[in-house]
N, C-alpha and C. Protein backbone atom coordinates (compact mmCIF):
# COMPACT_ATOMS: atom_id res chain seq x y z
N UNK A 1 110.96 115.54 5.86
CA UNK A 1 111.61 116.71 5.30
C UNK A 1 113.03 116.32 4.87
N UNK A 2 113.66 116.56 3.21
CA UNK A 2 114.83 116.36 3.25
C UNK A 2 115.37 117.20 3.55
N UNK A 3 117.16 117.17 3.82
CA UNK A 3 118.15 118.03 4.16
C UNK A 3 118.07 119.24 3.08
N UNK A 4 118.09 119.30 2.02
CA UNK A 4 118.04 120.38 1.20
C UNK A 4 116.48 121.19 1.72
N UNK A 5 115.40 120.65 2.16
CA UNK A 5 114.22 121.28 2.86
C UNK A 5 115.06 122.07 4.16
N UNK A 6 115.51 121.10 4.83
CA UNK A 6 115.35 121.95 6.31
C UNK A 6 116.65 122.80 6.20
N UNK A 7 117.57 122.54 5.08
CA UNK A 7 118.71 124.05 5.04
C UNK A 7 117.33 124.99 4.81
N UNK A 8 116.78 124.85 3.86
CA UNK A 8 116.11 126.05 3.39
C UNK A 8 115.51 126.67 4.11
N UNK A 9 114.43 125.97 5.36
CA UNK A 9 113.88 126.68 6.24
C UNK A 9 114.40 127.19 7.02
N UNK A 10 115.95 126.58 7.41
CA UNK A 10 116.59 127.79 8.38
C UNK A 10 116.91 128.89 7.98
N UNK A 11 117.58 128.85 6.87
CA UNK A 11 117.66 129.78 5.73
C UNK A 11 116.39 130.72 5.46
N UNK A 12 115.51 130.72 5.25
CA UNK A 12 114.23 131.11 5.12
C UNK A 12 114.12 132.01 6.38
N UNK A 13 114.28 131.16 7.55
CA UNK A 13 114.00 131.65 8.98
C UNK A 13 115.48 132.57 9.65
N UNK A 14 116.53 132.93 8.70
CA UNK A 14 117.14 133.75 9.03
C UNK A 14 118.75 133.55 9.58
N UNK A 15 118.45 131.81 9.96
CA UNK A 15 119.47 131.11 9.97
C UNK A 15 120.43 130.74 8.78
N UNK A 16 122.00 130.96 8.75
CA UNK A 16 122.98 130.94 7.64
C UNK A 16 123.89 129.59 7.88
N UNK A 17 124.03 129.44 9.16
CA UNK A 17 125.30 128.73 9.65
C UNK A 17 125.17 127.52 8.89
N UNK A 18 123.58 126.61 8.48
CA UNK A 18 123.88 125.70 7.98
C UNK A 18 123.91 125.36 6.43
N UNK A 19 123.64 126.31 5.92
CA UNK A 19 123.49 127.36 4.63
C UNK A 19 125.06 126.99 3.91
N UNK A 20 125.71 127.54 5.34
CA UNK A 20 127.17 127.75 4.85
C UNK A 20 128.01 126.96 4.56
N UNK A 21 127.71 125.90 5.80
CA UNK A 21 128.43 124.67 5.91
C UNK A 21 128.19 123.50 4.98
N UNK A 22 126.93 123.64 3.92
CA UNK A 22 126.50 122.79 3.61
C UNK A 22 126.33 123.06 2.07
N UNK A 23 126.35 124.30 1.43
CA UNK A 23 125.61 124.39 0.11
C UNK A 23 126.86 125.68 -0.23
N UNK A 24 127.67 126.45 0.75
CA UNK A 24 128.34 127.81 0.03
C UNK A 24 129.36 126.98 -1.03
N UNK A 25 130.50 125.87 -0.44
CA UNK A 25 131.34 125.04 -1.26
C UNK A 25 130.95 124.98 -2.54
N UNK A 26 129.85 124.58 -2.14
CA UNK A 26 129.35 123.91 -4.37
C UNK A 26 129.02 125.16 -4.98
N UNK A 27 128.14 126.12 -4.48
CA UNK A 27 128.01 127.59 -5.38
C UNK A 27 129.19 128.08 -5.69
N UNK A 28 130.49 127.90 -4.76
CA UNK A 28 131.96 128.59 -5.18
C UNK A 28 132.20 127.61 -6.16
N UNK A 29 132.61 126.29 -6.42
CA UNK A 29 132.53 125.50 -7.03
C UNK A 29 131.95 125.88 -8.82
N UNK A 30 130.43 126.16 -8.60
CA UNK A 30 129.49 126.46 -10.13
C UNK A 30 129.78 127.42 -10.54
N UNK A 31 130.02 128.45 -9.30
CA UNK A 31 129.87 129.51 -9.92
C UNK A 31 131.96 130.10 -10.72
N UNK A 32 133.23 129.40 -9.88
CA UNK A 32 134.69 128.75 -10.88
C UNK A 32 134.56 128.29 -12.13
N UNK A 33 133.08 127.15 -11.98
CA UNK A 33 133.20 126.49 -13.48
C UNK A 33 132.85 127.51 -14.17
N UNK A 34 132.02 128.77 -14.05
CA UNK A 34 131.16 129.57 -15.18
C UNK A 34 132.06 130.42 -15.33
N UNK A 35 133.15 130.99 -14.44
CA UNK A 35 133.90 132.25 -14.41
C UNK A 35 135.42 131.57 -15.16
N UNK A 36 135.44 130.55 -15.30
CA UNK A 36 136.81 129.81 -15.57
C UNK A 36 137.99 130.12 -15.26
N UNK A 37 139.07 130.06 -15.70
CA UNK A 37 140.15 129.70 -14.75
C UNK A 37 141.08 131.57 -14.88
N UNK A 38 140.98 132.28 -15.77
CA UNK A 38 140.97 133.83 -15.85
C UNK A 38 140.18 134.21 -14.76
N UNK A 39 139.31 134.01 -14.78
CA UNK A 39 138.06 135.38 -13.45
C UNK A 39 137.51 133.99 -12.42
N UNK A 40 138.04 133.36 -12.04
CA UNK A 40 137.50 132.16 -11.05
C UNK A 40 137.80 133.04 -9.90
N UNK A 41 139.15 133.80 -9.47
CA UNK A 41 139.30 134.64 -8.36
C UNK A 41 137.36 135.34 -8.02
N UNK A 42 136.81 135.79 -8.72
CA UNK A 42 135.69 136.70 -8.39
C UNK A 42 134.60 135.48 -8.01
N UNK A 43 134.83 133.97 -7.98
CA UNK A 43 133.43 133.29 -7.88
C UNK A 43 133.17 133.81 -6.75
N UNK A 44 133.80 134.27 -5.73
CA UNK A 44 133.57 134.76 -3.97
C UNK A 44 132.34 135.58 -4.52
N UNK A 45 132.78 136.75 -5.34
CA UNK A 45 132.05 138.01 -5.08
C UNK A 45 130.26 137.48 -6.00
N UNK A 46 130.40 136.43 -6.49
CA UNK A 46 129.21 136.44 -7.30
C UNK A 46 128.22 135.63 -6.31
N UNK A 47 128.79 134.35 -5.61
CA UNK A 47 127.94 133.94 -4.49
C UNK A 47 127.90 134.79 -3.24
N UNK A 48 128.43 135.40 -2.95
CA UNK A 48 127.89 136.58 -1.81
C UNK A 48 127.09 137.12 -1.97
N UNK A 49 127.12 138.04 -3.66
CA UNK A 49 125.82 138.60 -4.13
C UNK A 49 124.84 137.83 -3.74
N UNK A 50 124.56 136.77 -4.47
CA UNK A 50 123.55 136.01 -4.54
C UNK A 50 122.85 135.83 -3.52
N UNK A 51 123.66 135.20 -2.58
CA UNK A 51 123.17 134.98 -1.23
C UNK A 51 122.64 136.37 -0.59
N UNK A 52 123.21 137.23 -0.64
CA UNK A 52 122.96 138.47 -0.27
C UNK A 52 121.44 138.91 -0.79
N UNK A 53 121.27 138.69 -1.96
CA UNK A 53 120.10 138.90 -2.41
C UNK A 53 118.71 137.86 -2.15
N UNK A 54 119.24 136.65 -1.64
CA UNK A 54 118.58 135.57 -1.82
C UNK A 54 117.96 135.92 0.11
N UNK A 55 118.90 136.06 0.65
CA UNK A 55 118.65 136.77 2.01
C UNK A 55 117.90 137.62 2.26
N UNK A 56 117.45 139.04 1.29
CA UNK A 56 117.14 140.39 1.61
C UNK A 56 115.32 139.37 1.16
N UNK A 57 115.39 138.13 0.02
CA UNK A 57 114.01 137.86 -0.57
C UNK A 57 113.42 136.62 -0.14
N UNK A 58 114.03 136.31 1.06
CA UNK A 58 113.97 134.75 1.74
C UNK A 58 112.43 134.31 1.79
N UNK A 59 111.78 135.42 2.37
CA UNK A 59 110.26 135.27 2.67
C UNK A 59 109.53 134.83 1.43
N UNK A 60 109.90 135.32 0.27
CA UNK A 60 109.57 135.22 -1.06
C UNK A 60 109.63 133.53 -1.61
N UNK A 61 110.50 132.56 -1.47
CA UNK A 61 110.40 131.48 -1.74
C UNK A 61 109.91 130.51 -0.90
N UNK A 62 109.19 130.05 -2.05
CA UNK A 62 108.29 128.61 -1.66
C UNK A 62 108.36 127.14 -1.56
N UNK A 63 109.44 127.08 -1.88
CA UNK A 63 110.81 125.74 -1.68
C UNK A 63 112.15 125.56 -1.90
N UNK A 64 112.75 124.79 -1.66
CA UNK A 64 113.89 124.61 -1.52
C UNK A 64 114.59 124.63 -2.96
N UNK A 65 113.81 124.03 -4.12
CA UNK A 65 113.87 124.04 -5.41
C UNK A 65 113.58 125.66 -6.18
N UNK A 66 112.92 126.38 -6.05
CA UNK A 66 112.97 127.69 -6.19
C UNK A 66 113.97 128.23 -5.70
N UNK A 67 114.12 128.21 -4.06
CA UNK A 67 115.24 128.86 -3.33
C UNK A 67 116.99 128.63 -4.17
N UNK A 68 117.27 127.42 -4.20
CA UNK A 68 118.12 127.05 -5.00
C UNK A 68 118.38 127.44 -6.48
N UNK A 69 117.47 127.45 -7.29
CA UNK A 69 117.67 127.79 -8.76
C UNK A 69 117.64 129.41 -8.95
N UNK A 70 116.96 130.20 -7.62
CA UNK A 70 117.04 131.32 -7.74
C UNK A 70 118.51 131.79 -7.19
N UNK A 71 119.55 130.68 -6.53
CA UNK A 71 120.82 131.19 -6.20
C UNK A 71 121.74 130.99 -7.44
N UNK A 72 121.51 130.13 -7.89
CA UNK A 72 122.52 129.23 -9.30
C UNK A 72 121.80 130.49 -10.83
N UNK A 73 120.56 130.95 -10.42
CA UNK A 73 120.67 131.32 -11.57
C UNK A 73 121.44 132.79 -11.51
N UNK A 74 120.90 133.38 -10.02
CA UNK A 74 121.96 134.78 -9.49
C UNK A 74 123.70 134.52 -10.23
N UNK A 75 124.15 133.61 -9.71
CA UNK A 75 125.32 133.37 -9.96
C UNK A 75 126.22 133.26 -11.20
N UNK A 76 125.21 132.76 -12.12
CA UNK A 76 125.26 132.62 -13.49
C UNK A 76 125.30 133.69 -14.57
N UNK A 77 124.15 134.45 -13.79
CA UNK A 77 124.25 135.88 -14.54
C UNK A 77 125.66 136.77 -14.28
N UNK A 78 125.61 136.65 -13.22
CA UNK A 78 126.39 137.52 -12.32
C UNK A 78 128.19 136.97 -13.20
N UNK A 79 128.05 135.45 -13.39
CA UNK A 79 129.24 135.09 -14.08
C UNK A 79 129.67 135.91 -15.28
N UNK A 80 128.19 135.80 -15.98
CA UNK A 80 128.31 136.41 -17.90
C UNK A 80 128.55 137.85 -17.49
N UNK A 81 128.08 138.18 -16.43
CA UNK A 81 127.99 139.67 -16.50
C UNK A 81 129.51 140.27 -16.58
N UNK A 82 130.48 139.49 -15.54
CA UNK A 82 131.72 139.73 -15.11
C UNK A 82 132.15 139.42 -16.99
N UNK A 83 132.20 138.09 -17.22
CA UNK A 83 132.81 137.89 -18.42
C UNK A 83 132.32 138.89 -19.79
N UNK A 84 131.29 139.39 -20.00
CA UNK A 84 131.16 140.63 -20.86
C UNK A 84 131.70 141.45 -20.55
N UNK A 85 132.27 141.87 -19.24
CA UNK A 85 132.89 143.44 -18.89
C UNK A 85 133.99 143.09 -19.45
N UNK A 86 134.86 141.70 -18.56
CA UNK A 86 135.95 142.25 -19.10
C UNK A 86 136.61 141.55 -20.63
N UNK A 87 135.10 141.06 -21.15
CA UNK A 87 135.49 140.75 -22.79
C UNK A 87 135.39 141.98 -23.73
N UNK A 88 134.48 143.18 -22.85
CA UNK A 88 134.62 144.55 -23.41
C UNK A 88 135.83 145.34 -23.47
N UNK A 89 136.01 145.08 -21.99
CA UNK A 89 137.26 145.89 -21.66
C UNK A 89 138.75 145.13 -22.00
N UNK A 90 138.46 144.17 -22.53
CA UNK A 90 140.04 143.92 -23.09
C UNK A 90 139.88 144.23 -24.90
N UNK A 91 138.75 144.37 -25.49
CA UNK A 91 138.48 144.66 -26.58
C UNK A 91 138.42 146.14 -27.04
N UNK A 92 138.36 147.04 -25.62
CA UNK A 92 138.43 147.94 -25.97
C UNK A 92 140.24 148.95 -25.73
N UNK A 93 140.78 147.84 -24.87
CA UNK A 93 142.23 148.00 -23.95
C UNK A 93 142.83 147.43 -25.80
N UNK A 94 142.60 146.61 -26.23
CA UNK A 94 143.40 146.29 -27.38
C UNK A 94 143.16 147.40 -29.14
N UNK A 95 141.87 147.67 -29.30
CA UNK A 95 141.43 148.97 -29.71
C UNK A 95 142.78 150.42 -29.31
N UNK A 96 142.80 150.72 -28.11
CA UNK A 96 143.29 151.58 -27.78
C UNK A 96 144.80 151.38 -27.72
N UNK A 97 145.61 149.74 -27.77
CA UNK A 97 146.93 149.56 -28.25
C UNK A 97 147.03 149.78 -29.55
N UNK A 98 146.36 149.21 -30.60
CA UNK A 98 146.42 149.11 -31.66
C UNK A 98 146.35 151.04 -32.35
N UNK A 99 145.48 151.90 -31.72
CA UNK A 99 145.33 153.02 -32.35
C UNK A 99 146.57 153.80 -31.67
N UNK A 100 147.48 153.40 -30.19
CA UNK A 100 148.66 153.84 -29.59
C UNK A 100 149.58 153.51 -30.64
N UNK A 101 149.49 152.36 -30.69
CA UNK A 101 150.82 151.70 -32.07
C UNK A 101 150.92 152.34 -33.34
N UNK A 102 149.80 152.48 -33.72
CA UNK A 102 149.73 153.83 -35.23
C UNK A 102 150.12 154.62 -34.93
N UNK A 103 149.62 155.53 -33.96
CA UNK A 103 149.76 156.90 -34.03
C UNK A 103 151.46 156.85 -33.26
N UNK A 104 152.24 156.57 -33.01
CA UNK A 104 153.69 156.26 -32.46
C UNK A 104 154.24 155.73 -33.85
N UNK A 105 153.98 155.10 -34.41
CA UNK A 105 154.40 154.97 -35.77
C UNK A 105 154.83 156.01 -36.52
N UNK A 106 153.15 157.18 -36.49
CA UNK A 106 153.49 158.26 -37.52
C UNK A 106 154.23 159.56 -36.73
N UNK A 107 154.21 159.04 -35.32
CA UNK A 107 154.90 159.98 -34.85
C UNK A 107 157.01 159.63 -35.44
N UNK A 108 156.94 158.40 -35.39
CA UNK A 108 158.13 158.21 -35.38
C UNK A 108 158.56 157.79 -36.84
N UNK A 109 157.87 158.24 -37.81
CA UNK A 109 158.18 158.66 -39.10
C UNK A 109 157.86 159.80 -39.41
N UNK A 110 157.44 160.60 -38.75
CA UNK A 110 157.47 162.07 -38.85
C UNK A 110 159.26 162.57 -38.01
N UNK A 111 159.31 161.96 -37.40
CA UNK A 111 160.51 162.41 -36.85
C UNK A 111 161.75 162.21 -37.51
N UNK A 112 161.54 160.70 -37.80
CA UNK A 112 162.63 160.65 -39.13
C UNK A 112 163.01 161.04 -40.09
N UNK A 113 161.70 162.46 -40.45
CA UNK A 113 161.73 162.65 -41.86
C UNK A 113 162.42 164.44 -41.29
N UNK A 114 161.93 164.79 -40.21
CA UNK A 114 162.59 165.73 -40.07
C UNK A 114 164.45 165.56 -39.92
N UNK A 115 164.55 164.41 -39.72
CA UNK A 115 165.96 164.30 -39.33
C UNK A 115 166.44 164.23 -40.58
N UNK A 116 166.31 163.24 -41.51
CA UNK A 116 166.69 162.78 -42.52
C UNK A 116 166.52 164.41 -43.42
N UNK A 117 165.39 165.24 -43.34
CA UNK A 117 165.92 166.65 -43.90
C UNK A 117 166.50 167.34 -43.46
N UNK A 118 166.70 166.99 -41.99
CA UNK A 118 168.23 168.48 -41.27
C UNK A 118 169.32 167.33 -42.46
N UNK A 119 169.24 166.05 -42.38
CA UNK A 119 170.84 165.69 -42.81
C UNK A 119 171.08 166.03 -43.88
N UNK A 120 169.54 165.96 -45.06
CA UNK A 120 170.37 166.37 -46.63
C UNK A 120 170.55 168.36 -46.13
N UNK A 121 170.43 168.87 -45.59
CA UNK A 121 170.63 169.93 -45.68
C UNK A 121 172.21 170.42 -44.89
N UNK A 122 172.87 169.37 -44.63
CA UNK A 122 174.41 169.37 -44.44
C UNK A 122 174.92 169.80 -45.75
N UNK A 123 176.43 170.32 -45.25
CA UNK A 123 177.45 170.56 -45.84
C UNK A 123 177.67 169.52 -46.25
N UNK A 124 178.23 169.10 -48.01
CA UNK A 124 178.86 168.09 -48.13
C UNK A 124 179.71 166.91 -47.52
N UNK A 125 180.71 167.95 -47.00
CA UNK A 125 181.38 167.02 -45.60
C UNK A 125 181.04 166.38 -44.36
N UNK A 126 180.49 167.14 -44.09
CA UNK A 126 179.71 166.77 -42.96
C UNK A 126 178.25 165.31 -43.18
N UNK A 127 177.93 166.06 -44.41
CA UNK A 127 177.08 164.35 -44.88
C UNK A 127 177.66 163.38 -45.48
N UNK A 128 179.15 163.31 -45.99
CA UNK A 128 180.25 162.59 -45.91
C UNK A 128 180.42 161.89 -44.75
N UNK A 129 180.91 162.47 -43.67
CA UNK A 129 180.80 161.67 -42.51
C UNK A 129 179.85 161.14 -41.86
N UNK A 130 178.48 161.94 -41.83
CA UNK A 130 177.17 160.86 -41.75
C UNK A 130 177.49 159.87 -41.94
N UNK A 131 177.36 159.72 -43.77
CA UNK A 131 177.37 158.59 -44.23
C UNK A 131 178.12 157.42 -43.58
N UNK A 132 179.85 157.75 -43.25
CA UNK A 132 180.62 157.16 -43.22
C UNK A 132 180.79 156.20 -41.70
N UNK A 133 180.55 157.47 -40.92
CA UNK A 133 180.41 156.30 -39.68
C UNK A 133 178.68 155.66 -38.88
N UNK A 134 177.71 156.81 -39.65
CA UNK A 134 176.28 156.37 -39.19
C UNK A 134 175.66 155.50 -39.56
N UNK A 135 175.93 155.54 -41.05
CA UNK A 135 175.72 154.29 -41.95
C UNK A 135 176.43 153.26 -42.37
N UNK A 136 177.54 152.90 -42.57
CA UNK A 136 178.51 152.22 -42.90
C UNK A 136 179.24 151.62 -41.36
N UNK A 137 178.66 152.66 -40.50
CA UNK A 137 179.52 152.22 -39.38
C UNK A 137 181.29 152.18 -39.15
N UNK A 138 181.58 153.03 -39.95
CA UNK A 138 183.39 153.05 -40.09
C UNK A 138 183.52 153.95 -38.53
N UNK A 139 184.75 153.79 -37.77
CA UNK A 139 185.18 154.26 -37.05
C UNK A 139 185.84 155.59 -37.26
N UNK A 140 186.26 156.24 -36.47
CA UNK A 140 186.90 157.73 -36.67
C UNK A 140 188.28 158.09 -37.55
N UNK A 141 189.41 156.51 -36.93
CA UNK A 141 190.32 156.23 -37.45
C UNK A 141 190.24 155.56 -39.18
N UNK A 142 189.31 154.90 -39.12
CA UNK A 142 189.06 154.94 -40.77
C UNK A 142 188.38 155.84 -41.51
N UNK A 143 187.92 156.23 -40.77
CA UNK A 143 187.26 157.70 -41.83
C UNK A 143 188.38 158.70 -42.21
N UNK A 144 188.63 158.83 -40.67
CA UNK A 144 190.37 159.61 -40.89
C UNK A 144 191.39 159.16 -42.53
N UNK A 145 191.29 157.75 -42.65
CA UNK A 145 192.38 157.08 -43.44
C UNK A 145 191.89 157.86 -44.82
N UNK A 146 190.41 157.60 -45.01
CA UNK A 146 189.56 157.51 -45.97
C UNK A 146 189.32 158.98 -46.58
N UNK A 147 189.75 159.64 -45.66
CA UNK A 147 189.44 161.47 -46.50
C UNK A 147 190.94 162.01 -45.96
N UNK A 148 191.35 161.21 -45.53
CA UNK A 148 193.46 161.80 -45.69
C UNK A 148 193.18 162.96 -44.23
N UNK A 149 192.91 162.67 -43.51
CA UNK A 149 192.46 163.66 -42.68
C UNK A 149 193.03 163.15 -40.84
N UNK A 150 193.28 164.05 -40.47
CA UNK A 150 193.48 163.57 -38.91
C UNK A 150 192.05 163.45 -38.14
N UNK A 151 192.69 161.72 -37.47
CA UNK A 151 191.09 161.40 -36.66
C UNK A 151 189.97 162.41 -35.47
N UNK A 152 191.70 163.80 -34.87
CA UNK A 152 190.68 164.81 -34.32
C UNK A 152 190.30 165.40 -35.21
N UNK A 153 190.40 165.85 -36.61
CA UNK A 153 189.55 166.69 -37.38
C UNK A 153 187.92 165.79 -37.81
N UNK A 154 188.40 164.45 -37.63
CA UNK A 154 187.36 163.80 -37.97
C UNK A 154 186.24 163.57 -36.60
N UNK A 155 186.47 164.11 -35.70
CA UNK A 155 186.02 164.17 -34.13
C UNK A 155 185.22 165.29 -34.41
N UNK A 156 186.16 166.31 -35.11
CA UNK A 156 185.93 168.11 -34.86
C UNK A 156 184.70 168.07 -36.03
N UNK A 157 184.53 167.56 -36.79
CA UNK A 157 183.60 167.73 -37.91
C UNK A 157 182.28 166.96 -37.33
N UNK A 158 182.55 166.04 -36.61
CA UNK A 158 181.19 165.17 -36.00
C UNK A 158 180.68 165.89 -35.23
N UNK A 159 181.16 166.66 -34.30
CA UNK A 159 180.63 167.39 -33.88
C UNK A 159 179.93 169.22 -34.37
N UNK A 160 180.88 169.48 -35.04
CA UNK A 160 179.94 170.37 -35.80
C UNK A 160 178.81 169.54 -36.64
N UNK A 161 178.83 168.16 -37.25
CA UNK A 161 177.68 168.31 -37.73
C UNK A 161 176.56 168.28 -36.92
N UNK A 162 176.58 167.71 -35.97
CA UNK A 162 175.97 167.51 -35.01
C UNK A 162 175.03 168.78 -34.23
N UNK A 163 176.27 169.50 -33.75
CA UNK A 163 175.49 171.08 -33.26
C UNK A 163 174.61 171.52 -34.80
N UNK A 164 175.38 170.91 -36.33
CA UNK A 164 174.44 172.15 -37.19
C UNK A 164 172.91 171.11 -36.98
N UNK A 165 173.31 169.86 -37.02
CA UNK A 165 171.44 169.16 -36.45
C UNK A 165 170.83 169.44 -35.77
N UNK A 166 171.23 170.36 -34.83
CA UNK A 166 170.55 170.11 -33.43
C UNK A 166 169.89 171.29 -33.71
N UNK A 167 170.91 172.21 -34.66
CA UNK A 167 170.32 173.97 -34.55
C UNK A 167 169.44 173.71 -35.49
N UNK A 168 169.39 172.97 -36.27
CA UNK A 168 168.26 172.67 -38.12
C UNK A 168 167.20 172.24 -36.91
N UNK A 169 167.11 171.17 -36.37
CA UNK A 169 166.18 170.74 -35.70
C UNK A 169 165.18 171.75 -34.24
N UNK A 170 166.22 172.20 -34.02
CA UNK A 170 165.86 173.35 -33.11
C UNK A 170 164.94 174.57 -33.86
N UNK A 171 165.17 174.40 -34.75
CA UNK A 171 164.54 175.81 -36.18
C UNK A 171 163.23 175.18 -36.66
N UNK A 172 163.52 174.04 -36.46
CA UNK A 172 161.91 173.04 -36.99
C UNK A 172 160.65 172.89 -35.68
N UNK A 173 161.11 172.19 -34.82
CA UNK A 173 160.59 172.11 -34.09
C UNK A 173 160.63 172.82 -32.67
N UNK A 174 161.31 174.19 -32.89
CA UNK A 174 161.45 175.26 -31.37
C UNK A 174 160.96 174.34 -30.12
N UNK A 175 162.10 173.76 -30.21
CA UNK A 175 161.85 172.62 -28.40
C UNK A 175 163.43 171.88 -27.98
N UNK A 176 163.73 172.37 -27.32
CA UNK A 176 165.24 171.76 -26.94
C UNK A 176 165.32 170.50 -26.96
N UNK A 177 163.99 170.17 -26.17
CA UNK A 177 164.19 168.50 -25.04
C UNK A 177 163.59 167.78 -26.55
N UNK A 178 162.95 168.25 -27.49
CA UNK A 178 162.62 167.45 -28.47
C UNK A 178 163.68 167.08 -29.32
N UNK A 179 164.23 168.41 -29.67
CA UNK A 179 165.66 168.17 -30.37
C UNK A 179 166.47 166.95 -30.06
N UNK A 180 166.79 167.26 -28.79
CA UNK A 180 167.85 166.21 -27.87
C UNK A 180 167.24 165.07 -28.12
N UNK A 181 165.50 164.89 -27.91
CA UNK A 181 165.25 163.40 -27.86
C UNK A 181 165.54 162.82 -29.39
N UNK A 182 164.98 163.51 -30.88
CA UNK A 182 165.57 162.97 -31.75
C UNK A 182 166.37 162.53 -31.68
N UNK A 183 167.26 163.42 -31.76
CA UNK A 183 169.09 163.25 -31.48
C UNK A 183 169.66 161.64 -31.07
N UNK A 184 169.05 161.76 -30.00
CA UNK A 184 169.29 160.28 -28.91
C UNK A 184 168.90 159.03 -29.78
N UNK A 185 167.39 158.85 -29.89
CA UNK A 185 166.55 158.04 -30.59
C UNK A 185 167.37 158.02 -31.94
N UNK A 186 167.43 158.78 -32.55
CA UNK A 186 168.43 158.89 -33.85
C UNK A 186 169.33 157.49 -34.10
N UNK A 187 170.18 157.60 -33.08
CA UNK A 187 171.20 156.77 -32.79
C UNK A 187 170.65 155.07 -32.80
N UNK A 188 169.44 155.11 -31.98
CA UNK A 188 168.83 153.87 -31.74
C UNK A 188 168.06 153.53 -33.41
N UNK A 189 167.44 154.34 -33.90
CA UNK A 189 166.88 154.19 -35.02
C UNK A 189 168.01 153.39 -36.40
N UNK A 190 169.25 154.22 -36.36
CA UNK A 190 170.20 153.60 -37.28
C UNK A 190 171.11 152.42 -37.30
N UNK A 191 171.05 151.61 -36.26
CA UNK A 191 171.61 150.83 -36.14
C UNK A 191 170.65 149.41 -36.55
């Protein structure tokens, strides 16, 4: 009788210990190479199965060569099986970024467009100063220079344009915390 015989018959006969000591290594082993170096963590769970199953059907095999190819082939499946899930589930996880990324897109050109119409709907002056420090980036003191004006009037006007955005925007979209979030994002958007 060879050694791969008499594992089997203990095995067969209910005995594991030499099962374990002698043949679990290389199934963790086959069953790393099939799962590769992403899902190798799970080779545990695919030879336990196996064995588990190979255990509940022990009476069922008629050699050591059956017994064996019926564990390697458990394992194998059990590999593809893991690797289709999660070749689904990252295909479907990237599906669901890609349709997040659009739809945040049109959210955030819908938002711009409401902003960009509270702004043409400013007072001249007030979209004067838009322009001057949102776009151009000029400071208060040069804007001041630039319309002959004192830098608190040029404070006092930023802020009215500001409240008239918030109230245009407030009239569009009846939502405070939305308002405000434009508002905020606004800032991040123009730079």
């Amino acid at each position: 009788m060879t050694h791969s015989e008499s594992i089997f018959q203990e095995f067969k006969s209910g005995k594991v210990s030499t099962f374990y000591n002698e043949l679990y290594a290389k199934l963790l082993v086959y069953a790393s190479r099939h799962l590769g170096a992403d899902y190798a963590f799970l080779a545990e769970d695919c030879v336990q199965d196996a064995v588990y199953k190979a255990y509940e059907q022990r009476a069922s095999f008629t050699s050591a060569l059956t017994f064996k190819s019926f564990l390697y082939s458990c394992i194998h499946h059990a590999a593809i099986d893991i690797l289709r899930k999660n070749q689904a589930r990252s295909h479907y996880l990237s599906q669901q970024d890609d349709q997040t990324e659009f739809l945040n897109s049109i959210i955030e050109q819908e938002t711009l467009n409401l902003l960009y119409d509270s702004i043409e709907r400013l007072p001249e002056k007030y979209r004067r100063i838009f322009e001057l420090n949102f776009q151009q980036g000029l400071k208060n003191a040069e804007i001041a220079k630039l319309l002959n004006v004192t830098e608190s009037a040029v404070k006092k006007q930023k802020a009215q344009m500001l409240d008239l955005l918030r109230k245009d925007l407030q009239k569009k979209t009846g939502n405070h915390f939305l308002t405000a979030t434009i508002l905020l994002q606004w800032m991040e958007w123009l730079e």
